[in-house]
PDB file of N, CA and C in Angstrom:
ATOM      1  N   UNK A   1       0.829  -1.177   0.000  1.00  0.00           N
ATOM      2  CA  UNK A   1       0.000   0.000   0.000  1.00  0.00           C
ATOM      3  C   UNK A   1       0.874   1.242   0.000  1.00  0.00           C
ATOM      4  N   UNK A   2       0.156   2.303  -0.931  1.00  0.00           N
ATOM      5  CA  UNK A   2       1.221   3.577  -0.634  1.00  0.00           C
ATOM      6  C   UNK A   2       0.232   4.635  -0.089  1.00  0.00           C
ATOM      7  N   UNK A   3       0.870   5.255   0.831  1.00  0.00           N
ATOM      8  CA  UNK A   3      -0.248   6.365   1.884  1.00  0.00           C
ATOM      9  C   UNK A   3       0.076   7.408   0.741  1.00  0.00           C
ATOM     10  N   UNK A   4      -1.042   8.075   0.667  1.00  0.00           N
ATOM     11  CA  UNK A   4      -1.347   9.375  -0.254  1.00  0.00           C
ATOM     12  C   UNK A   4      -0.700  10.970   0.860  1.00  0.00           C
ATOM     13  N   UNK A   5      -0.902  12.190   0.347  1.00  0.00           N
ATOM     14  CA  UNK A   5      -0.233  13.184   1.231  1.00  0.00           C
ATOM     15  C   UNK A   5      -0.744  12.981   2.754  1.00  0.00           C
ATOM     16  N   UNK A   6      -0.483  13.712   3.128  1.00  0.00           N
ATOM     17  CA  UNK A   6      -1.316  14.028   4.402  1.00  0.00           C
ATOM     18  C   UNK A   6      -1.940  15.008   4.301  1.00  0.00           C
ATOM     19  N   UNK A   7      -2.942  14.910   5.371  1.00  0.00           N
ATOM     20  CA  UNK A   7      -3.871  15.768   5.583  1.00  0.00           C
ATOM     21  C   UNK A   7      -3.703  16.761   7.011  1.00  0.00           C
ATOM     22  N   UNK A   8      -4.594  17.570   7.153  1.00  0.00           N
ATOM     23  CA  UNK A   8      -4.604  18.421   8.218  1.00  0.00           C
ATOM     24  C   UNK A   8      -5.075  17.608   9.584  1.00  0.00           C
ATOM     25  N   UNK A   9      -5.901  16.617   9.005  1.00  0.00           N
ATOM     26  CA  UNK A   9      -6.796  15.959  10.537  1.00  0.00           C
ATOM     27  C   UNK A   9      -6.323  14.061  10.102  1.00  0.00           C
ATOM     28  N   UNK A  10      -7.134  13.664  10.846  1.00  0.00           N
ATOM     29  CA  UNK A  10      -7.443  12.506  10.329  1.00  0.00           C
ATOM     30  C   UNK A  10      -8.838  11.975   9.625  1.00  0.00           C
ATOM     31  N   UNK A  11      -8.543  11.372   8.892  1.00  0.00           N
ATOM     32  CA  UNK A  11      -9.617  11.259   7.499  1.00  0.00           C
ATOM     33  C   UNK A  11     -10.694  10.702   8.513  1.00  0.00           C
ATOM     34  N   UNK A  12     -12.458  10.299   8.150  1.00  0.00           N
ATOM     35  CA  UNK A  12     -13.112   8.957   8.161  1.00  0.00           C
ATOM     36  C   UNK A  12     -13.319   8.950   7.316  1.00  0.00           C
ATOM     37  N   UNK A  13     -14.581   8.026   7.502  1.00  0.00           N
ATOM     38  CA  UNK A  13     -15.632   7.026   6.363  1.00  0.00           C
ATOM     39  C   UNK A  13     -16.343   8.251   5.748  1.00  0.00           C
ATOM     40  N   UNK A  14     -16.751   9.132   5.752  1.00  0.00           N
ATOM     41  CA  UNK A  14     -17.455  10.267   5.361  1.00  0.00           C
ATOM     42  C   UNK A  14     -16.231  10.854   4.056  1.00  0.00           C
ATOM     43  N   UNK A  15     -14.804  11.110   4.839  1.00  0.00           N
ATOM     44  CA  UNK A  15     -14.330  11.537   3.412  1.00  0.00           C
ATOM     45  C   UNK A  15     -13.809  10.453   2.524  1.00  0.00           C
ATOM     46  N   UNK A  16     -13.576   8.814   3.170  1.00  0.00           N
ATOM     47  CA  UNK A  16     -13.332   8.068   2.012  1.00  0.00           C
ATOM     48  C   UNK A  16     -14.667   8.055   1.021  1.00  0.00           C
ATOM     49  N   UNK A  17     -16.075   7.988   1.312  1.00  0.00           N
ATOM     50  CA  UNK A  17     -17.224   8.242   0.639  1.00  0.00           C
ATOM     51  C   UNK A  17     -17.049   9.495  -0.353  1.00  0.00           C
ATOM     52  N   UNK A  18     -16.702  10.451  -0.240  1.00  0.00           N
ATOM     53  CA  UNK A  18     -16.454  11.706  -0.769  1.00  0.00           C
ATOM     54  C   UNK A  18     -15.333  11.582  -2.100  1.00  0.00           C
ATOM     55  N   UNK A  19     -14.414  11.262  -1.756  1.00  0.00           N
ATOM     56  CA  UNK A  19     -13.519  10.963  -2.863  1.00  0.00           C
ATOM     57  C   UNK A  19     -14.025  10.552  -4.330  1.00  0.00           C
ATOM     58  N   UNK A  20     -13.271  10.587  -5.862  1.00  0.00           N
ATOM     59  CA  UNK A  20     -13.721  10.938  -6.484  1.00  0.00           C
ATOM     60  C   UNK A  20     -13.606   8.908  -7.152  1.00  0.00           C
ATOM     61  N   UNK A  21     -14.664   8.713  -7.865  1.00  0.00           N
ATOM     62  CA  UNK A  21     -14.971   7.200  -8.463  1.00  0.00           C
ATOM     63  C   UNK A  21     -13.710   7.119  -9.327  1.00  0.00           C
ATOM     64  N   UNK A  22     -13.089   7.137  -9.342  1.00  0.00           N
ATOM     65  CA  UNK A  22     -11.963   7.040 -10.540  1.00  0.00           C
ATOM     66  C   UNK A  22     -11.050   5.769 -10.989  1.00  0.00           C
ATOM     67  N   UNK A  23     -11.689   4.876 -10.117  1.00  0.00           N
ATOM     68  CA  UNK A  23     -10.957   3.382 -10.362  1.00  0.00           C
ATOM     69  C   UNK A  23     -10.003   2.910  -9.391  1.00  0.00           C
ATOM     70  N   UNK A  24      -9.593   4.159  -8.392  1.00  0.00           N
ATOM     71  CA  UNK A  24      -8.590   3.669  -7.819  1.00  0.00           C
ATOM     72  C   UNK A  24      -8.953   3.080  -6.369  1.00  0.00           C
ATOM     73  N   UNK A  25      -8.482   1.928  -5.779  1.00  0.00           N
ATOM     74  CA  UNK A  25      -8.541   1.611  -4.361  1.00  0.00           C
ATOM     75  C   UNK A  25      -8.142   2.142  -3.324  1.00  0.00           C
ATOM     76  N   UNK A  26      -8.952   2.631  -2.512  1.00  0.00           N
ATOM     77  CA  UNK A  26      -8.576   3.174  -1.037  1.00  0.00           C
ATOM     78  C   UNK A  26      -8.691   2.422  -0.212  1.00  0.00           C
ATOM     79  N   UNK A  27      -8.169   2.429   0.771  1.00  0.00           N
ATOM     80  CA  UNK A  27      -8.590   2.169   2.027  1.00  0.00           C
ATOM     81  C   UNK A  27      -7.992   3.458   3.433  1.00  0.00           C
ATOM     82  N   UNK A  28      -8.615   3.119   4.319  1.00  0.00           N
ATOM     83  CA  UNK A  28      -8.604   4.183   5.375  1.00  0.00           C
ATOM     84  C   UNK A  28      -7.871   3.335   7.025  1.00  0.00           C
ATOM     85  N   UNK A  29      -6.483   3.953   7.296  1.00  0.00           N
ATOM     86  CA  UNK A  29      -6.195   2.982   8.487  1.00  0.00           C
ATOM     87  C   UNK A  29      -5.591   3.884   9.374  1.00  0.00           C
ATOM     88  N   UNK A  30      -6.330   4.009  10.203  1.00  0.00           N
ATOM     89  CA  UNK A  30      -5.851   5.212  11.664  1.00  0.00           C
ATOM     90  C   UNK A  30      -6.402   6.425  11.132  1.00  0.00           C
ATOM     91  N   UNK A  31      -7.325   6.829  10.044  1.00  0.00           N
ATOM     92  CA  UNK A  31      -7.263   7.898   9.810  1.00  0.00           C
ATOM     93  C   UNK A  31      -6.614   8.403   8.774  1.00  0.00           C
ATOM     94  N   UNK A  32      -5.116   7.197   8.062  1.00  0.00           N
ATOM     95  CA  UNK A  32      -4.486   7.695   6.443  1.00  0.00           C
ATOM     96  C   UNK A  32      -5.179   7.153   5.985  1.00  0.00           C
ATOM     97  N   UNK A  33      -5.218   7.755   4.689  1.00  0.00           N
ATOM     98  CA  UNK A  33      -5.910   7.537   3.247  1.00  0.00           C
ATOM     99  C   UNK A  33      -4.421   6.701   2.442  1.00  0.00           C
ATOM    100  N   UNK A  34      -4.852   5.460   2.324  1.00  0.00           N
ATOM    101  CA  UNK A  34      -3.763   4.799   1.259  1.00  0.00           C
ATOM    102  C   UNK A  34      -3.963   4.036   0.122  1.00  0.00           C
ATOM    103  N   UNK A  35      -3.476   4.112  -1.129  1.00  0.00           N
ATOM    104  CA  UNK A  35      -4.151   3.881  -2.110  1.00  0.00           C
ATOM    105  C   UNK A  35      -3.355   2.176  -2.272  1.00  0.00           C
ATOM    106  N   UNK A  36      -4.263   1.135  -2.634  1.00  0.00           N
ATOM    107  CA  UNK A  36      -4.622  -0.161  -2.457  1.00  0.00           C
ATOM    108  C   UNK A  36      -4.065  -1.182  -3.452  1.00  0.00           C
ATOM    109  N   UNK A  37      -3.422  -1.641  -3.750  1.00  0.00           N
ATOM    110  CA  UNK A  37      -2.903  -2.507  -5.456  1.00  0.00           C
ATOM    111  C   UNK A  37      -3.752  -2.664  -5.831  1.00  0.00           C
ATOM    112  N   UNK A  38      -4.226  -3.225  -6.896  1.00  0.00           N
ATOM    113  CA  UNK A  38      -5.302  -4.627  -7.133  1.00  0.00           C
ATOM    114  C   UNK A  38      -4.549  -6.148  -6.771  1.00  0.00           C
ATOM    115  N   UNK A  39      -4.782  -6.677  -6.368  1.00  0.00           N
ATOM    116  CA  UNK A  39      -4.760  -7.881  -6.436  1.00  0.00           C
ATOM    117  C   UNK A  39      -3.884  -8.527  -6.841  1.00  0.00           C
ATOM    118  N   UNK A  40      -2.951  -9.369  -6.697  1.00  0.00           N
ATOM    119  CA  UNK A  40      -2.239 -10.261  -7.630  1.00  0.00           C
ATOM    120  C   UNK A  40      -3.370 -11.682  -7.574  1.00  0.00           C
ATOM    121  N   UNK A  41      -2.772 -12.756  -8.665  1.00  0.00           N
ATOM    122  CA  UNK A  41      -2.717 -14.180  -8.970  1.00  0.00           C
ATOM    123  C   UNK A  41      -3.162 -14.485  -8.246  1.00  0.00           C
ATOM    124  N   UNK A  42      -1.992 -15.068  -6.709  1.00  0.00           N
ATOM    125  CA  UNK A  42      -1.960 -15.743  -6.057  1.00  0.00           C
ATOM    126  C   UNK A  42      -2.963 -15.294  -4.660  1.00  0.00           C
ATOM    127  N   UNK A  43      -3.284 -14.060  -4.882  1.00  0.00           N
ATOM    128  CA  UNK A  43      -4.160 -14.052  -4.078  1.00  0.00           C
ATOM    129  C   UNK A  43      -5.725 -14.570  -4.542  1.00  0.00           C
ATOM    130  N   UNK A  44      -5.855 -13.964  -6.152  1.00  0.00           N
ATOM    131  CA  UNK A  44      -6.925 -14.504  -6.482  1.00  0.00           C
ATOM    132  C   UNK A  44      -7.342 -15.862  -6.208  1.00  0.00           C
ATOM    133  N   UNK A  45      -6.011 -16.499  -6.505  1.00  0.00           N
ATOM    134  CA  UNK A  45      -6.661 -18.382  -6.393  1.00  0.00           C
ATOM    135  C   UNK A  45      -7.144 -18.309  -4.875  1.00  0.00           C
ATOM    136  N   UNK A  46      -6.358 -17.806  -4.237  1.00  0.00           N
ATOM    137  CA  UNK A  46      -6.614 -18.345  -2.705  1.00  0.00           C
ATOM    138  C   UNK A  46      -7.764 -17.724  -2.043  1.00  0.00           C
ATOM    139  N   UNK A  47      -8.284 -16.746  -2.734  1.00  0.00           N
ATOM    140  CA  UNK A  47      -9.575 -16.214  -2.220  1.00  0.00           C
ATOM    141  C   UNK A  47     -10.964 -16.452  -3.166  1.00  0.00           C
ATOM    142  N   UNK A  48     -10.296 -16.879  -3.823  1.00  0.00           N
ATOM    143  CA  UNK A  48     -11.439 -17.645  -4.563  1.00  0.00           C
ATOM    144  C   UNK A  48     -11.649 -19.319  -3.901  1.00  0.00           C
ATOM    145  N   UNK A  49     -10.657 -20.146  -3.508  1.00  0.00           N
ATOM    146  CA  UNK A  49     -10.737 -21.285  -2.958  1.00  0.00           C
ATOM    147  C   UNK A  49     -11.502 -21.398  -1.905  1.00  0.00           C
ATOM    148  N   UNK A  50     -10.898 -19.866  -0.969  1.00  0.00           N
ATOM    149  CA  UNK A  50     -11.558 -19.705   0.369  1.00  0.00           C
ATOM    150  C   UNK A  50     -13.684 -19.331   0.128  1.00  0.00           C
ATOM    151  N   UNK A  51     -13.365 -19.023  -0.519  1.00  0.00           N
ATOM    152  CA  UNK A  51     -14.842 -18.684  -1.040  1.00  0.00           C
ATOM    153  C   UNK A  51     -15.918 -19.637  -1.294  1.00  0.00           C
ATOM    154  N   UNK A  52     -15.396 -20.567  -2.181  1.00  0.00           N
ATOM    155  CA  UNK A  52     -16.243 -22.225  -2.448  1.00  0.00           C
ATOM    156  C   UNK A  52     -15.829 -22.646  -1.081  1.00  0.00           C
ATOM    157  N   UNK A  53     -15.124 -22.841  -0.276  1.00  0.00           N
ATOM    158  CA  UNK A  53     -15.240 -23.328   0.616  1.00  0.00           C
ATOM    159  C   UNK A  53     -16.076 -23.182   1.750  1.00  0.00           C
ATOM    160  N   UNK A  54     -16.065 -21.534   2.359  1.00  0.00           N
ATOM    161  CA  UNK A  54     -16.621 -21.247   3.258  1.00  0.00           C
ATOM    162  C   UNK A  54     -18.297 -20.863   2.565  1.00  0.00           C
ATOM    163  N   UNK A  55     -18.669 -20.906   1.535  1.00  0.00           N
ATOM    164  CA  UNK A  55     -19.734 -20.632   0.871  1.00  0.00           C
ATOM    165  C   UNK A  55     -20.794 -21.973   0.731  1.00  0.00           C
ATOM    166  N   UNK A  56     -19.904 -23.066   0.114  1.00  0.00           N
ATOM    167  CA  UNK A  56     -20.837 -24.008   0.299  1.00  0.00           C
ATOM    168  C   UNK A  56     -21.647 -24.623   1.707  1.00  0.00           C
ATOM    169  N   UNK A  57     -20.478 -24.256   3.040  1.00  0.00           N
ATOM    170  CA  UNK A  57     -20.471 -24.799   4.444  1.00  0.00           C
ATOM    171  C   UNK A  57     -21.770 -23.848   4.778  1.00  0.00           C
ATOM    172  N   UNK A  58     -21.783 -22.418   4.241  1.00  0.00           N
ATOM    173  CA  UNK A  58     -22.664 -21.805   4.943  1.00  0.00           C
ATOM    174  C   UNK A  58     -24.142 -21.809   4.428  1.00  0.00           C
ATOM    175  N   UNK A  59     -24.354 -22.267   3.065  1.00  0.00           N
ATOM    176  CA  UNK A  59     -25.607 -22.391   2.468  1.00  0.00           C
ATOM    177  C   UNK A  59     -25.649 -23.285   2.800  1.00  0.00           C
ATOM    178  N   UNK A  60     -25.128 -24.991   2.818  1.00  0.00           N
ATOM    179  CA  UNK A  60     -25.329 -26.345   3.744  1.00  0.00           C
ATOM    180  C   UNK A  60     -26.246 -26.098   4.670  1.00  0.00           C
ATOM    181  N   UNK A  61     -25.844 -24.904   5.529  1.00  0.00           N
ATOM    182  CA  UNK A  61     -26.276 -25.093   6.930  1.00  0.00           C
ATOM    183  C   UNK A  61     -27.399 -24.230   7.185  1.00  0.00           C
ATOM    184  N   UNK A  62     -27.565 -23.141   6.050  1.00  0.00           N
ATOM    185  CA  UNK A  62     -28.507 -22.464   5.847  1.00  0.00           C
ATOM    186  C   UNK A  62     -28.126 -21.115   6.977  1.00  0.00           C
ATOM    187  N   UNK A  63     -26.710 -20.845   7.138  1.00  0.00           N
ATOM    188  CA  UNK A  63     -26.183 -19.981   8.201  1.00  0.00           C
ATOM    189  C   UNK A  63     -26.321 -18.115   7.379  1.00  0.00           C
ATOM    190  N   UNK A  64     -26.646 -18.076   6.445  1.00  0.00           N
ATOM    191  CA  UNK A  64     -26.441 -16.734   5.624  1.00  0.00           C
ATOM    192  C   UNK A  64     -25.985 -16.624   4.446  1.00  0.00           C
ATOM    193  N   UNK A  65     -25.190 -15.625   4.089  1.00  0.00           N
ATOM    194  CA  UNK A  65     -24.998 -15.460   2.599  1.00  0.00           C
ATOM    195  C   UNK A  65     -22.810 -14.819   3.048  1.00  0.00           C
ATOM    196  N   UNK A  66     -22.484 -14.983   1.811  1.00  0.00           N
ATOM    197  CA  UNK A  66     -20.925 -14.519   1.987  1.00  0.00           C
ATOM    198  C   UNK A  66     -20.630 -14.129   0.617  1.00  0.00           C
ATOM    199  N   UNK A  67     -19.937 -13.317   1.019  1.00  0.00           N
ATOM    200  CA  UNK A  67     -19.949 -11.990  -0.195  1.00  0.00           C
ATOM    201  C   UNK A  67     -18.394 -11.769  -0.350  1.00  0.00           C
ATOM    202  N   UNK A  68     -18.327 -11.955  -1.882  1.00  0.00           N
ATOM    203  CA  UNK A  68     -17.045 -11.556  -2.477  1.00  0.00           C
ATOM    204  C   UNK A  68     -16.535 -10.463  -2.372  1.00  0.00           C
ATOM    205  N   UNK A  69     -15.186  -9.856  -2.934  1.00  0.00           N
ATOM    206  CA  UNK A  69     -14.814  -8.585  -2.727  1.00  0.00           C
ATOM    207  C   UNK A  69     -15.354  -7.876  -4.040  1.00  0.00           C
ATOM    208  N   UNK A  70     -15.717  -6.849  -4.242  1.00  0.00           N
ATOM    209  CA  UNK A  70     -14.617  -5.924  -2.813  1.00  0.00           C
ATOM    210  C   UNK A  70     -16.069  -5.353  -2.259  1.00  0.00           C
ATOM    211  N   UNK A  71     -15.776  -5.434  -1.412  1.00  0.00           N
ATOM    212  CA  UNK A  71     -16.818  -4.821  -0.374  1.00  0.00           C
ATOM    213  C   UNK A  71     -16.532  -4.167   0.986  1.00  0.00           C
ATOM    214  N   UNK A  72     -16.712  -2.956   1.050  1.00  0.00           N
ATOM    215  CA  UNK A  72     -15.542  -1.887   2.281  1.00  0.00           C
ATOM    216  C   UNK A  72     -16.102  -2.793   3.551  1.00  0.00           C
ATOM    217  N   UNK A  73     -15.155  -3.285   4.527  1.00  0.00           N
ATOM    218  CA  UNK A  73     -15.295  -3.383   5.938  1.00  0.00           C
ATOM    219  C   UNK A  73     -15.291  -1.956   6.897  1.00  0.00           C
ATOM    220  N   UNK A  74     -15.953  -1.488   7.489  1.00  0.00           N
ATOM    221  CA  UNK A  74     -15.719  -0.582   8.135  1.00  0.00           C
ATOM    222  C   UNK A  74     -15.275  -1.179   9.715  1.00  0.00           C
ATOM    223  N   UNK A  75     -14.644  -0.719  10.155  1.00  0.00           N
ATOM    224  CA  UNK A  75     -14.069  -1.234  11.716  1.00  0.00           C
ATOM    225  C   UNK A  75     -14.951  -0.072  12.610  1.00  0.00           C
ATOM    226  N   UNK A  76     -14.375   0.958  12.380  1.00  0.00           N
ATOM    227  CA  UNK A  76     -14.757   2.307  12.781  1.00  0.00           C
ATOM    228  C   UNK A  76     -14.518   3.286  12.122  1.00  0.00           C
ATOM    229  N   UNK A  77     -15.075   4.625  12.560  1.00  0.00           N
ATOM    230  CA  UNK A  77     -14.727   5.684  11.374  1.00  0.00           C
ATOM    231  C   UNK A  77     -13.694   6.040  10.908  1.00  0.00           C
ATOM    232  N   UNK A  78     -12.390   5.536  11.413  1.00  0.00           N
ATOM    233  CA  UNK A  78     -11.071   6.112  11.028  1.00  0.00           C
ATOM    234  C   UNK A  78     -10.441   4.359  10.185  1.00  0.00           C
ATOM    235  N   UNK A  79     -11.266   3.462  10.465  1.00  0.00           N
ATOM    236  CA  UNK A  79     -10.732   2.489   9.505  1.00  0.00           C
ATOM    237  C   UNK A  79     -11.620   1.572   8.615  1.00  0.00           C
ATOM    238  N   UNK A  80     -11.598   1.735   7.523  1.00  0.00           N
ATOM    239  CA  UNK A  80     -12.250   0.971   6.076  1.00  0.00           C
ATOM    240  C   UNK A  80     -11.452   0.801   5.174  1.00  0.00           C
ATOM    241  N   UNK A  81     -11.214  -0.581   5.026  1.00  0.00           N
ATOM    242  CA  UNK A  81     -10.658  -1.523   4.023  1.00  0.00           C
ATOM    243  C   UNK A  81     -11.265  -1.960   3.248  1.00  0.00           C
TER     244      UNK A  81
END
């Protein structure tokens, strides 16, 4: 990950929302704004594996639904991945 400038404060979820659609990945940690790779290969296979795996166990059991990326986790307002 590479952290973008700094800012005057610390960022939240309100200004990662704000930012402009442009393709690029953010995420938000302590409050920096850092812009995100895409993905390699080897992560793809392995999160795709993890996916049929923990996906079939949870419709089996009728426990919910599990959702691919990318989809922001928010922790709290100063962190979304």
């Amino acid at each position: 990950m590479v952290s973008t400038a700094p800012f005057d404060r610390p960022l939240n979820a309100a200004d990662l929302a704000d930012l402009p659609e442009d393709g690029t990945r953010y995420e938000l940690i302590w409050g920096e704004l850092y812009m995100s790779p895409a993905p390699g290969t080897e992560h793809q296979i392995v999160s795709a594996n993890l996916f049929t795996i923990v996906s079939g166990y949870i419709r089996a059991r009728g426990l919910g639904m599990v959702f691919a990326a990318p989809l922001d986790v928010y922790s709290d307002e100063n962190n979304v991945v």
